[in-house]
N, C-alpha and C. Protein backbone atom coordinates (compact mmCIF):
# COMPACT_ATOMS: atom_id res chain seq x y z
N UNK A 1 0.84 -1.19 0.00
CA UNK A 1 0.00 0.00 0.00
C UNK A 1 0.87 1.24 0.00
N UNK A 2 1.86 1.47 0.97
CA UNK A 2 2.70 2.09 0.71
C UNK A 2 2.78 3.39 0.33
N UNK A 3 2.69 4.43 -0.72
CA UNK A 3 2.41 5.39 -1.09
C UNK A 3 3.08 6.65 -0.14
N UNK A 4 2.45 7.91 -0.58
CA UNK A 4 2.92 9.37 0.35
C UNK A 4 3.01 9.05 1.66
N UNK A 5 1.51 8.42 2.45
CA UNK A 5 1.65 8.89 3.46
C UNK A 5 2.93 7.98 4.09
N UNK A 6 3.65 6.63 3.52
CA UNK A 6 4.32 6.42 4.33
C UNK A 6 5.55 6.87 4.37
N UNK A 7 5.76 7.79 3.41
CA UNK A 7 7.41 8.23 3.58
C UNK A 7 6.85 9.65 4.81
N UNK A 8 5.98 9.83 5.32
CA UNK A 8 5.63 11.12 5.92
C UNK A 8 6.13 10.43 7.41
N UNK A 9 6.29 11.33 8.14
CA UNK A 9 6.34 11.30 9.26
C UNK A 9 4.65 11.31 10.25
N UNK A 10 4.35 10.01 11.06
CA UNK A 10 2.89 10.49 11.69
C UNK A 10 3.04 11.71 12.84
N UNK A 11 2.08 11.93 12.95
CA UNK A 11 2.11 13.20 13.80
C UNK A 11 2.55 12.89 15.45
N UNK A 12 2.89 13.17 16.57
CA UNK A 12 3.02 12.66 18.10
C UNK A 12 1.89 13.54 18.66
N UNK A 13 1.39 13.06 19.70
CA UNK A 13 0.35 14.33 20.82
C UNK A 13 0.94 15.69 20.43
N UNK A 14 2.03 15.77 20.67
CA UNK A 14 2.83 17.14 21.15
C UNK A 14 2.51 18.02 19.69
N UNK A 15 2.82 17.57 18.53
CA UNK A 15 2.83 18.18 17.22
C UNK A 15 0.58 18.58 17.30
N UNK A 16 0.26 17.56 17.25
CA UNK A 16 -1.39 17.54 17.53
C UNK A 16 -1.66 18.67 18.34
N UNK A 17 -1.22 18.70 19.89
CA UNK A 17 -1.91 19.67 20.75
C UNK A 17 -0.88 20.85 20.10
N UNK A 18 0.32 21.27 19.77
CA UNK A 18 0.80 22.33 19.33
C UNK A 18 0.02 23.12 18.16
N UNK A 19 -0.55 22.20 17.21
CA UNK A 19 -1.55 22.81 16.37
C UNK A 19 -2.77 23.17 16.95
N UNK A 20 -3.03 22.22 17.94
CA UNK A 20 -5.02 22.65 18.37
C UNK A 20 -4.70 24.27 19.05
N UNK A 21 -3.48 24.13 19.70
CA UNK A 21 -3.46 25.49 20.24
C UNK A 21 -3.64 26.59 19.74
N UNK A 22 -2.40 26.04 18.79
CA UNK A 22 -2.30 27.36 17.77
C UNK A 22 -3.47 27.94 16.82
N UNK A 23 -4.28 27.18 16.14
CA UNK A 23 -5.52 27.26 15.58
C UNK A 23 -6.40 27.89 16.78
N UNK A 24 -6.77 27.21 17.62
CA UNK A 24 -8.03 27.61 18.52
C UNK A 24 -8.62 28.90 18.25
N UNK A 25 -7.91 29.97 18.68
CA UNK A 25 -8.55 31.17 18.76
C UNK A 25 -9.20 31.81 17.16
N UNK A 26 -8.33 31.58 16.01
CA UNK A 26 -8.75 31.75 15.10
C UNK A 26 -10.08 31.08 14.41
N UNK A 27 -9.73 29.97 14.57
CA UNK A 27 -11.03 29.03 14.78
C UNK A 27 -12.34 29.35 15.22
N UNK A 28 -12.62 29.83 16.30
CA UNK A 28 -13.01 30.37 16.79
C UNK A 28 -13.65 31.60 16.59
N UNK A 29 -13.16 32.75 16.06
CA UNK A 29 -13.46 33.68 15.17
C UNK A 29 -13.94 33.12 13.98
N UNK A 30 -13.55 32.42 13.13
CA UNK A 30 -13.96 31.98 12.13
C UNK A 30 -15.93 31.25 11.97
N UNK A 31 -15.90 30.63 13.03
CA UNK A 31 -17.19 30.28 13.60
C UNK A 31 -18.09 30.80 13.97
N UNK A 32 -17.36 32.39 14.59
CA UNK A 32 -18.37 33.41 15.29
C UNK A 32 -18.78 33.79 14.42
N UNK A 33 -18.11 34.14 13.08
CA UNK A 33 -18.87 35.02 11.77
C UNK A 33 -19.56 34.32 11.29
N UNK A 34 -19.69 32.87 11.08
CA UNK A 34 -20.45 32.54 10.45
C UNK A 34 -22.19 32.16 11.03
N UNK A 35 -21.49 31.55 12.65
CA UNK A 35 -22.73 31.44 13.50
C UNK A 35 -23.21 32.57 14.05
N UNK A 36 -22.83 33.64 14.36
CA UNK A 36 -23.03 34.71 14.73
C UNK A 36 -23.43 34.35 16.42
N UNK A 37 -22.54 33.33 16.82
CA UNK A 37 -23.23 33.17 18.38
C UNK A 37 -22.20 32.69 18.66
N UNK A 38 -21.11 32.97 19.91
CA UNK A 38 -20.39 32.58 20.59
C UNK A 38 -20.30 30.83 21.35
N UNK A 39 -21.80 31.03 21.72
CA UNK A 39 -21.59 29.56 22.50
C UNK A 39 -21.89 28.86 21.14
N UNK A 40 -22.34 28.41 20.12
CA UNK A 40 -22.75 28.38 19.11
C UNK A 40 -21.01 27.53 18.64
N UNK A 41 -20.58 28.79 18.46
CA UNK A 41 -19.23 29.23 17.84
C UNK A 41 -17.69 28.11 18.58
N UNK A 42 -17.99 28.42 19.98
CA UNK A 42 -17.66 27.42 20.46
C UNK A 42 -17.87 25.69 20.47
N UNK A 43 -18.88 26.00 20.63
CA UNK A 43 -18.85 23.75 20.40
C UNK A 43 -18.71 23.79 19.17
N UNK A 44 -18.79 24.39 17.93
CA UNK A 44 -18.41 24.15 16.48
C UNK A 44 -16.84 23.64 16.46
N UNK A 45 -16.22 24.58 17.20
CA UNK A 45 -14.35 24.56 17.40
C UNK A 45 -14.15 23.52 17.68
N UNK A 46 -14.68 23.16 19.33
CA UNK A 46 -14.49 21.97 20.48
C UNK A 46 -14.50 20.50 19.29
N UNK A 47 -15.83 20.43 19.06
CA UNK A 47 -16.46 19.57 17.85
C UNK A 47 -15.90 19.24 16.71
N UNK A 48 -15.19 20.12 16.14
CA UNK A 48 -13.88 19.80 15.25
C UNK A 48 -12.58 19.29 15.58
N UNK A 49 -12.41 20.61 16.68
CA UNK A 49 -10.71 19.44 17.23
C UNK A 49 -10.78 18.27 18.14
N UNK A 50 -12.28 17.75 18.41
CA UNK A 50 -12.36 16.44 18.76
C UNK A 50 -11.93 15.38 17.54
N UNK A 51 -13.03 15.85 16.67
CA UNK A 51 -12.93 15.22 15.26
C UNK A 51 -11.99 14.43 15.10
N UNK A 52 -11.35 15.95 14.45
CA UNK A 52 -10.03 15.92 14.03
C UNK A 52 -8.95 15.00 15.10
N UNK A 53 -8.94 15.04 15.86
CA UNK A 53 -7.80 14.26 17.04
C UNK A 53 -8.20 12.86 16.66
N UNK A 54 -9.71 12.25 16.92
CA UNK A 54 -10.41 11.21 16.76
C UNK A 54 -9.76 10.33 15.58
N UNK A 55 -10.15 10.94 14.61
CA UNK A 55 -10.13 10.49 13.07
C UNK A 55 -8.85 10.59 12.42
N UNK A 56 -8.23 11.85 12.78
CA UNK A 56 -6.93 12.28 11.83
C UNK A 56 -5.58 12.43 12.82
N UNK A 57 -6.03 12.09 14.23
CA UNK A 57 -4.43 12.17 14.99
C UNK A 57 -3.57 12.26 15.00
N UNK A 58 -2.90 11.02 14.27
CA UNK A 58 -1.95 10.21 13.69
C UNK A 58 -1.57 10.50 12.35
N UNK A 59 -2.67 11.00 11.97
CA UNK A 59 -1.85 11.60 10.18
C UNK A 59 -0.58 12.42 10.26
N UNK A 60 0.17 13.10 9.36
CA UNK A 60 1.53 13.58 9.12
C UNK A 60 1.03 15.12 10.20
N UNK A 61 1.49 16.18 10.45
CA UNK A 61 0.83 17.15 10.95
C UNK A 61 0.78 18.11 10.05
N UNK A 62 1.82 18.08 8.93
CA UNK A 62 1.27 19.08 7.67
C UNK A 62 -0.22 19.20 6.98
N UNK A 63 -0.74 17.79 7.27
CA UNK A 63 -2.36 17.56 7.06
C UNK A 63 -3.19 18.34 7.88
N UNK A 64 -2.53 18.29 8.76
CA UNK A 64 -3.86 19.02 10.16
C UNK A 64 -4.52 20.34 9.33
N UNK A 65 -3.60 21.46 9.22
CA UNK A 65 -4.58 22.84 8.53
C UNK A 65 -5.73 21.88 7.77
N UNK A 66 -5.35 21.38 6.46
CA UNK A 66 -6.22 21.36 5.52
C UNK A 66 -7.71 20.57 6.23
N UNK A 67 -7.17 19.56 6.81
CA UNK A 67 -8.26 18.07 7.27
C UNK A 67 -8.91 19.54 8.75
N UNK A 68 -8.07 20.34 9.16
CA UNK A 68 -8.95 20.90 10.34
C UNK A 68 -10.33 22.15 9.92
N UNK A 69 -9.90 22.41 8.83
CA UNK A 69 -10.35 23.69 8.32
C UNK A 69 -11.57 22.63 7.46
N UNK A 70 -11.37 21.60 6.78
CA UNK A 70 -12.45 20.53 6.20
C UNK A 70 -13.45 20.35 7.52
N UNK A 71 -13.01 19.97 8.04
CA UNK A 71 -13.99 19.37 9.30
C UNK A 71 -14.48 20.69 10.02
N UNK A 72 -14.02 21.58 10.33
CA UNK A 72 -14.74 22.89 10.71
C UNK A 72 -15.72 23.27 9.87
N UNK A 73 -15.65 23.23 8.37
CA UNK A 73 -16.70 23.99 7.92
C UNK A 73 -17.88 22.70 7.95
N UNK A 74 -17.31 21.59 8.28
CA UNK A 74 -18.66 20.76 7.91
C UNK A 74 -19.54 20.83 9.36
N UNK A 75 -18.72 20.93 10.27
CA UNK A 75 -19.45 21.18 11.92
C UNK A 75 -20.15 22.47 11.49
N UNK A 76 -19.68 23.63 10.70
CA UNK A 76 -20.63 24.72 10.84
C UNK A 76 -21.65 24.35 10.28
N UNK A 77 -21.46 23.89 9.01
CA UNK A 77 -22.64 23.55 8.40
C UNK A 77 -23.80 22.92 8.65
N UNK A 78 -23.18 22.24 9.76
CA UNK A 78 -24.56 21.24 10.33
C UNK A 78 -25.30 21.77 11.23
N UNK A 79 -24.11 23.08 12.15
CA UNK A 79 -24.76 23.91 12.64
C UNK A 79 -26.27 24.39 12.40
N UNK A 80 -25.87 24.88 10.92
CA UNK A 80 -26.46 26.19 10.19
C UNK A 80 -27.51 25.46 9.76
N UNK A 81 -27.60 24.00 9.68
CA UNK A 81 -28.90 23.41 8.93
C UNK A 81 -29.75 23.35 10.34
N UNK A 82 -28.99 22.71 11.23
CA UNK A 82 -29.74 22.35 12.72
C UNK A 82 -30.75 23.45 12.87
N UNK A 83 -30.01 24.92 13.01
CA UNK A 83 -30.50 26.42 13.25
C UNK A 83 -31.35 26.47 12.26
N UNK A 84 -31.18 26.12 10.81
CA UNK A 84 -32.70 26.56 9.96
C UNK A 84 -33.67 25.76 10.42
N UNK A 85 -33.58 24.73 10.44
CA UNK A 85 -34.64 23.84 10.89
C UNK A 85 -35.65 24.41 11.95
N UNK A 86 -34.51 24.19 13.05
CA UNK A 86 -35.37 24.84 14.57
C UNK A 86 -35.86 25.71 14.01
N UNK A 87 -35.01 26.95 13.82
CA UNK A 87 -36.28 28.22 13.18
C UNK A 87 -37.12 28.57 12.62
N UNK A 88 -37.47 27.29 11.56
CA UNK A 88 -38.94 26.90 10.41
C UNK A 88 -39.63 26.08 11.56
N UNK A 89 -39.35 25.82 12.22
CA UNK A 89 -40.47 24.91 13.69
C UNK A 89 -40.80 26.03 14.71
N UNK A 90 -39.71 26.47 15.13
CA UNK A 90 -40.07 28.15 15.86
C UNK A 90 -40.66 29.21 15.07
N UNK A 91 -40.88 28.96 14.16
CA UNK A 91 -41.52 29.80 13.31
C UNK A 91 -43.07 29.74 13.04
N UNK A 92 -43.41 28.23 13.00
CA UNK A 92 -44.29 27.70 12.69
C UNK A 92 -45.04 27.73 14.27
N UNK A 93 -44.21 26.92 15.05
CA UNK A 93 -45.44 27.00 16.28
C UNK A 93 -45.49 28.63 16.99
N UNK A 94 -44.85 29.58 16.81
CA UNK A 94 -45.18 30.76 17.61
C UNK A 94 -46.29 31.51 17.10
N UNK A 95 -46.55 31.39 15.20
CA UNK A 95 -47.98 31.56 14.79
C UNK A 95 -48.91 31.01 16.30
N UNK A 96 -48.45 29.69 16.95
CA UNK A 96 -49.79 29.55 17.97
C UNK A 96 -49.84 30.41 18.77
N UNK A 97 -48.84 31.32 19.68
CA UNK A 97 -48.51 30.92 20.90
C UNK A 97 -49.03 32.99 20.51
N UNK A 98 -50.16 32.97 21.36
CA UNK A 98 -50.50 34.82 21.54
C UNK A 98 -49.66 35.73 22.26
N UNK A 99 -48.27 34.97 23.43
CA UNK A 99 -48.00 36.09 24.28
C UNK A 99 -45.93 35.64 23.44
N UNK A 100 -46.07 35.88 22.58
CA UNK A 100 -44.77 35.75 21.40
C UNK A 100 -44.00 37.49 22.03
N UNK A 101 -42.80 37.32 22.92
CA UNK A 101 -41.76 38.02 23.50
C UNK A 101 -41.14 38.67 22.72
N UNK A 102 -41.12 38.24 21.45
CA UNK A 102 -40.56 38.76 20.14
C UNK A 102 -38.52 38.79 20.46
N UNK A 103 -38.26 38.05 20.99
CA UNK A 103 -36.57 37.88 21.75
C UNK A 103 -36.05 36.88 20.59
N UNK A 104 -35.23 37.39 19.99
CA UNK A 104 -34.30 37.48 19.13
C UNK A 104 -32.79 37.42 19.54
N UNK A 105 -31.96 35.95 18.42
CA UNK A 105 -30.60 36.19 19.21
C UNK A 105 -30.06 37.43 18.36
N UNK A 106 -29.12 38.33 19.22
CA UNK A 106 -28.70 39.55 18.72
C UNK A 106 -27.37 39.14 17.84
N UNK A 107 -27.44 39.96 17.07
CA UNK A 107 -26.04 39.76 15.97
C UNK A 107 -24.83 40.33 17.41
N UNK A 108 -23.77 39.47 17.51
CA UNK A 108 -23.02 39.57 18.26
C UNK A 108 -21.80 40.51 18.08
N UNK A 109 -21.49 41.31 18.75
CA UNK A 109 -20.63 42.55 18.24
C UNK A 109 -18.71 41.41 18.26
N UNK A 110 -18.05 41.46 17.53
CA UNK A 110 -16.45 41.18 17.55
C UNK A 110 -15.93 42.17 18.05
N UNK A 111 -15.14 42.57 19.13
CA UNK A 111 -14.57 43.28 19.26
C UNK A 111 -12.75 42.52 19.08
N UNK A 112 -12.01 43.84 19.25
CA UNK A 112 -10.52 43.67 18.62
C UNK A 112 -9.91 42.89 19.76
N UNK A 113 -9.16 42.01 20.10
CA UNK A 113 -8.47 41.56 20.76
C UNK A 113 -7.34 42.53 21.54
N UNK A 114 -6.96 43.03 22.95
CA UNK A 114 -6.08 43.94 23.11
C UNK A 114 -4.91 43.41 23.13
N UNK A 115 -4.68 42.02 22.26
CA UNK A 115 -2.97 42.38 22.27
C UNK A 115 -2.95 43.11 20.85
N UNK A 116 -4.17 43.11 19.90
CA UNK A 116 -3.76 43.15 18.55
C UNK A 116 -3.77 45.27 18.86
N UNK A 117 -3.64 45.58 20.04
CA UNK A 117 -3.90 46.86 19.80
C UNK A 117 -2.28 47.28 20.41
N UNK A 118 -1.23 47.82 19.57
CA UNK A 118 -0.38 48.24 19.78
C UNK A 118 0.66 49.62 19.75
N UNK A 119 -0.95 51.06 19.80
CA UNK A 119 -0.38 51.87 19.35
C UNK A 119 -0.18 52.42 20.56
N UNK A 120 1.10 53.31 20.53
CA UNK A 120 1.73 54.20 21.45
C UNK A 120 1.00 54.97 22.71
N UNK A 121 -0.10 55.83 21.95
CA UNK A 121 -1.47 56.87 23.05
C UNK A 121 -2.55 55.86 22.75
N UNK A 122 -2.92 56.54 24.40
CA UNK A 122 -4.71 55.85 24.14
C UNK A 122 -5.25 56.35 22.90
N UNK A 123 -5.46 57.24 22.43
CA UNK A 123 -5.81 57.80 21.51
C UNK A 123 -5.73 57.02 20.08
N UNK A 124 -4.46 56.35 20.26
CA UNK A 124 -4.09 55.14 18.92
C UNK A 124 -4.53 53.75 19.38
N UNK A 125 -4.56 53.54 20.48
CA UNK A 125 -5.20 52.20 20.84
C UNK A 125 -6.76 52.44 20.81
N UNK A 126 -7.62 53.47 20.84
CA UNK A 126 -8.45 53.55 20.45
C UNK A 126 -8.78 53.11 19.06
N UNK A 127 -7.79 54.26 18.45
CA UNK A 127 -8.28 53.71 16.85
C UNK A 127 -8.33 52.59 16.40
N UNK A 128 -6.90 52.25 16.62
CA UNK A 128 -6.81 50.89 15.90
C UNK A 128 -7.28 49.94 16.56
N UNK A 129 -8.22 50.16 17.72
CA UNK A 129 -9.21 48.87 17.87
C UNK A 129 -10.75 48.87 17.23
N UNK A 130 -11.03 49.97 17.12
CA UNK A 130 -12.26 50.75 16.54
C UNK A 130 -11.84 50.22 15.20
N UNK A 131 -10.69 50.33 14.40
CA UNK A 131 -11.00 49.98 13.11
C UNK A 131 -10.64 48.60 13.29
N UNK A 132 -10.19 47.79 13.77
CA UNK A 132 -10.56 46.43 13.87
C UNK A 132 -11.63 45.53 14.07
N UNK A 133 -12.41 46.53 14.84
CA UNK A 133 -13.87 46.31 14.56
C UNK A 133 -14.40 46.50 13.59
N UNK A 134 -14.56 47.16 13.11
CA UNK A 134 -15.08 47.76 11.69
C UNK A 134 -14.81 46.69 11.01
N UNK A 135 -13.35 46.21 10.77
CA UNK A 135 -12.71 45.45 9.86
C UNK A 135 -13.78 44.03 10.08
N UNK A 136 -13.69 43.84 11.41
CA UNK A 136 -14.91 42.60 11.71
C UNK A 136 -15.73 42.26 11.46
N UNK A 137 -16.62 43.60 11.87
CA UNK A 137 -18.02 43.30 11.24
C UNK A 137 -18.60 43.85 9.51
N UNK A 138 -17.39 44.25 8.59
CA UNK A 138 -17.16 43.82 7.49
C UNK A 138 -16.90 42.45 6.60
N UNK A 139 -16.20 41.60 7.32
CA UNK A 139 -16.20 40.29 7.47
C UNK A 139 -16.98 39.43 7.56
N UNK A 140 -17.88 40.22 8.88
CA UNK A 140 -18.99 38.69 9.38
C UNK A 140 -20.26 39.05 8.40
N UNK A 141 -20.20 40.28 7.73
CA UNK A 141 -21.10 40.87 6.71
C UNK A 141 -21.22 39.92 5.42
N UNK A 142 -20.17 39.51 4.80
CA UNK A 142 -19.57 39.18 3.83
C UNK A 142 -20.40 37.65 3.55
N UNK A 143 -20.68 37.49 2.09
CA UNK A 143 -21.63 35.99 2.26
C UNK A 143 -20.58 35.02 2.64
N UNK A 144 -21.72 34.12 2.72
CA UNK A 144 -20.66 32.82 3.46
C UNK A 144 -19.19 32.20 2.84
N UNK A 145 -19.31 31.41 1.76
CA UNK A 145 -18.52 30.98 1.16
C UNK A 145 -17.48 32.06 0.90
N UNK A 146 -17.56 33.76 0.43
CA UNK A 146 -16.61 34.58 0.42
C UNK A 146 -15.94 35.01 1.76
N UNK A 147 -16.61 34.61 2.86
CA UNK A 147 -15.63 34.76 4.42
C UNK A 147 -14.66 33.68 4.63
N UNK A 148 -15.32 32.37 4.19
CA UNK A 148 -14.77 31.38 4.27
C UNK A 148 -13.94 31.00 3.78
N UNK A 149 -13.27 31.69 2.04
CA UNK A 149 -12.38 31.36 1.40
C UNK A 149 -11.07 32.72 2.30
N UNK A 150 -11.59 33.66 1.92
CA UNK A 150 -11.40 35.02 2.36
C UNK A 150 -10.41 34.87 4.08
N UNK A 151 -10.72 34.33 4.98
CA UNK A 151 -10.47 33.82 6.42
C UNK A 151 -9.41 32.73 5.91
N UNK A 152 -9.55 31.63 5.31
CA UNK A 152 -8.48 30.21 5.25
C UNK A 152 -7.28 30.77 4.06
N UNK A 153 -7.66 31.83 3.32
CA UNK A 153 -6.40 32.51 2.77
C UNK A 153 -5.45 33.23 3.49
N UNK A 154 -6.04 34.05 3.78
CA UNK A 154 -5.26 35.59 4.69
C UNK A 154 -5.46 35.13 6.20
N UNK A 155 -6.13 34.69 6.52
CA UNK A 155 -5.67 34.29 8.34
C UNK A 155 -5.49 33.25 8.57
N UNK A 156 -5.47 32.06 8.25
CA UNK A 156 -5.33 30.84 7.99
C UNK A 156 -3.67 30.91 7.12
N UNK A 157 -3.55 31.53 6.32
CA UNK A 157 -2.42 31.44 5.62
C UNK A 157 -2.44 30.40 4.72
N UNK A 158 -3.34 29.54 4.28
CA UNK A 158 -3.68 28.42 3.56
C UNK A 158 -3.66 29.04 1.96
N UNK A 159 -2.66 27.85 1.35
CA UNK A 159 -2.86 28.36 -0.35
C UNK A 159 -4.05 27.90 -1.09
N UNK A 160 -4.08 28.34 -2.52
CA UNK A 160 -5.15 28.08 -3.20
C UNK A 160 -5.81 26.66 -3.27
N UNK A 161 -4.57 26.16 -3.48
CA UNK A 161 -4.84 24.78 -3.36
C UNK A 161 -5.46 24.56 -2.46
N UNK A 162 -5.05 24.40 -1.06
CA UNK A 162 -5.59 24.14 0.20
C UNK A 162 -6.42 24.41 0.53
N UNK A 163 -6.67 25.50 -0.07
CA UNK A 163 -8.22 26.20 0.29
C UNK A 163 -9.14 25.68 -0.25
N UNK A 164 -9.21 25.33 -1.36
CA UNK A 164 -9.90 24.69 -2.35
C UNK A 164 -10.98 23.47 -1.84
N UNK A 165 -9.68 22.91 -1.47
CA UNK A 165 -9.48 21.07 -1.28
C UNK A 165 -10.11 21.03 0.16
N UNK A 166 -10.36 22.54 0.96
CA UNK A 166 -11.11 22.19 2.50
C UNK A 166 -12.33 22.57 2.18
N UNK A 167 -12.74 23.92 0.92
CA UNK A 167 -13.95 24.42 0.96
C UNK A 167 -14.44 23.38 -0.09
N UNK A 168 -14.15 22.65 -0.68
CA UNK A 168 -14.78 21.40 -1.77
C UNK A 168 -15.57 22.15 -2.87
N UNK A 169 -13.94 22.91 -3.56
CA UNK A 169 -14.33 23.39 -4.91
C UNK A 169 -12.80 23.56 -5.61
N UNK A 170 -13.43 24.26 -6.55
CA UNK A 170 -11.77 24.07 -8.17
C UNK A 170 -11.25 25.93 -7.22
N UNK A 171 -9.86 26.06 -7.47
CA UNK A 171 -8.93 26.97 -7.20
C UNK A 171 -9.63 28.04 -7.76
N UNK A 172 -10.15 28.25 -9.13
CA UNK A 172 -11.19 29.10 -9.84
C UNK A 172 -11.81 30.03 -8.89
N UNK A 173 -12.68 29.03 -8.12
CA UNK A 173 -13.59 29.60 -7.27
C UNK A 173 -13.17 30.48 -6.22
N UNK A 174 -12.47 29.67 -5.47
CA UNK A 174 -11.47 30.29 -4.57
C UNK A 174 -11.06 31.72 -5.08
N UNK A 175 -10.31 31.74 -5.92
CA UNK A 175 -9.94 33.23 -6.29
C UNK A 175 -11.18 34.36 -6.43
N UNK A 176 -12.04 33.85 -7.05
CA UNK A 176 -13.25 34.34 -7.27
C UNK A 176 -13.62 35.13 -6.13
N UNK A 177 -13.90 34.03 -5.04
CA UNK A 177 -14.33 34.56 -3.90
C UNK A 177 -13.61 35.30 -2.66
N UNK A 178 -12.22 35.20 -2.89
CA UNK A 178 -11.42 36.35 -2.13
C UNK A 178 -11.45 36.98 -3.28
N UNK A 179 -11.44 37.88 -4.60
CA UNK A 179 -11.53 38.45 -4.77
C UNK A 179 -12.35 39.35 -4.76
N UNK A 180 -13.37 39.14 -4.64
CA UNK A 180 -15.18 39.66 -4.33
C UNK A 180 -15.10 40.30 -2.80
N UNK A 181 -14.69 39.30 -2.21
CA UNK A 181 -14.78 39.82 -0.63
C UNK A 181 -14.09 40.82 -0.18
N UNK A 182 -12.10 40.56 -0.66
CA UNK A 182 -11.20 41.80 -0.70
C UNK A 182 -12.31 43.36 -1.28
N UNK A 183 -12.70 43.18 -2.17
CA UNK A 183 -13.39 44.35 -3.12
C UNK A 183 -14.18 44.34 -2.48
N UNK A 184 -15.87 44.09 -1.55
CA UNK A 184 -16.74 44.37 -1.06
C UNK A 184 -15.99 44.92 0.38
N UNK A 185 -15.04 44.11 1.05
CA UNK A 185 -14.22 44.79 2.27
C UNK A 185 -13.43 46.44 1.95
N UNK A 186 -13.02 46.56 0.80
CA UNK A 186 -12.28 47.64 0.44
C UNK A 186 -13.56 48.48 0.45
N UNK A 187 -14.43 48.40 -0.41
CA UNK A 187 -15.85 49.24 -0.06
C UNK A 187 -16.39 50.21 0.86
N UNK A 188 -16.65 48.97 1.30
CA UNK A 188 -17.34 48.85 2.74
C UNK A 188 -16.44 49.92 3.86
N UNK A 189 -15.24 49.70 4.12
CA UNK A 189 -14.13 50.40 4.60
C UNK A 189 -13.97 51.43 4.19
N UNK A 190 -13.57 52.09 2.95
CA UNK A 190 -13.57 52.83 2.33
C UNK A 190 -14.69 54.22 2.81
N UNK A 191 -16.07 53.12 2.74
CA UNK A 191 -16.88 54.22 2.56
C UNK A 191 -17.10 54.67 4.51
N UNK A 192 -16.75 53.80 5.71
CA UNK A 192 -16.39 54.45 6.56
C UNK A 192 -15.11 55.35 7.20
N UNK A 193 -14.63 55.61 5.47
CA UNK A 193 -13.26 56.35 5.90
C UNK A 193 -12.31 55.62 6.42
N UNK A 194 -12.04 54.70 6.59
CA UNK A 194 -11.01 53.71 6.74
C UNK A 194 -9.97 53.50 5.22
N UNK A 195 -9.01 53.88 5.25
CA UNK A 195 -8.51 53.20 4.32
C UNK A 195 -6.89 52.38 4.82
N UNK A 196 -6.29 51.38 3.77
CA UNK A 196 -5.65 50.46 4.45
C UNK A 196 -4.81 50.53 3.66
């Protein structure tokens, strides 16, 4: 049988948990934009790097990005079907129900992380967390598949290829869709006076 994977090296715990670490937080973000709910956002993460440990452990650890970023979007996805569902049933029985609270989950604000804020005066740590926000909820704006290519390029650091081969489409697309998103983000920014 033989082939790639056996000239590869398998992965040890240490290489495994050095990646779950390192991923986590981004991960994480990545989930929030799409679920728009933190706890949500969380067991999506948890739920993947179980997965992933479960199923792909032992693979080489150069695999991990691609196989982790595969299995994340499919946990969101099941998310996102789970959530339509409930909401065509919550939808349907609150037509019954006369004393309807009208409580709504709120679109969840991202704020900037304060290590990513490194300017000199408050005055600059202001800004540049204010426009990191901005930058955010430009992002979580953005349709799905264009956050998703858009995020595993530029924060992920993942190439075309890779990207491709996790979002389960041709390189084509991929470009397509960070290019759309870069250009709707430049926009969008733009037109709050932000420029980059």
């Amino acid at each position: 049988m033989g082939g790639p994977l056996k000239d590869q090296a398998l992965a040890s715990r240490a290489e495994l948990s050095a990646f779950l670490a390192g991923v986590e937080k981004r991960a994480f973000k990545h989930a929030a934009y799409a679920l728009r709910n933190d706890d949500a956002a969380l067991d999506a993460v948890q739920d993947a790097m179980l997965k992933l440990s479960a199923s792909y452990g032992e693979r080489p650890a150069g695999e991990f990005p691609m196989l982790f970023q595969r299995i994340l979007q499919n946990v969101i996805y099941d998310a996102m079907r789970r959530r339509k569902v409930r909401n065509a049933w919550v939808t349907l029985l609150s037509a019954f129900s006369p004393d309807d609270d009208g409580e709504d989950d709120p679109l969840d604000t991202l704020l900037a992380d304060s290590d990513a804020t490194r300017a000199d005066t408050p005055h600059g740590r202001y800004e540049q967390a204010r426009t990191l926000a901005a930058i955010e909820r430009e992002i979580a704006r953005l349709p799905h598949r264009q956050r998703e290519a858009f995020l595993m390029r530029y924060w992920e650091e993942m190439d075309i290829a890779e990207t491709a081969a996790a979002m389960g489409c041709s390189e084509g697309s991929v470009k397509t869709h960070c290019s759309r998103a870069a250009q709707t983000l430049a926009a969008a920014l733009k037109a709050k006076g932000i420029v980059l």
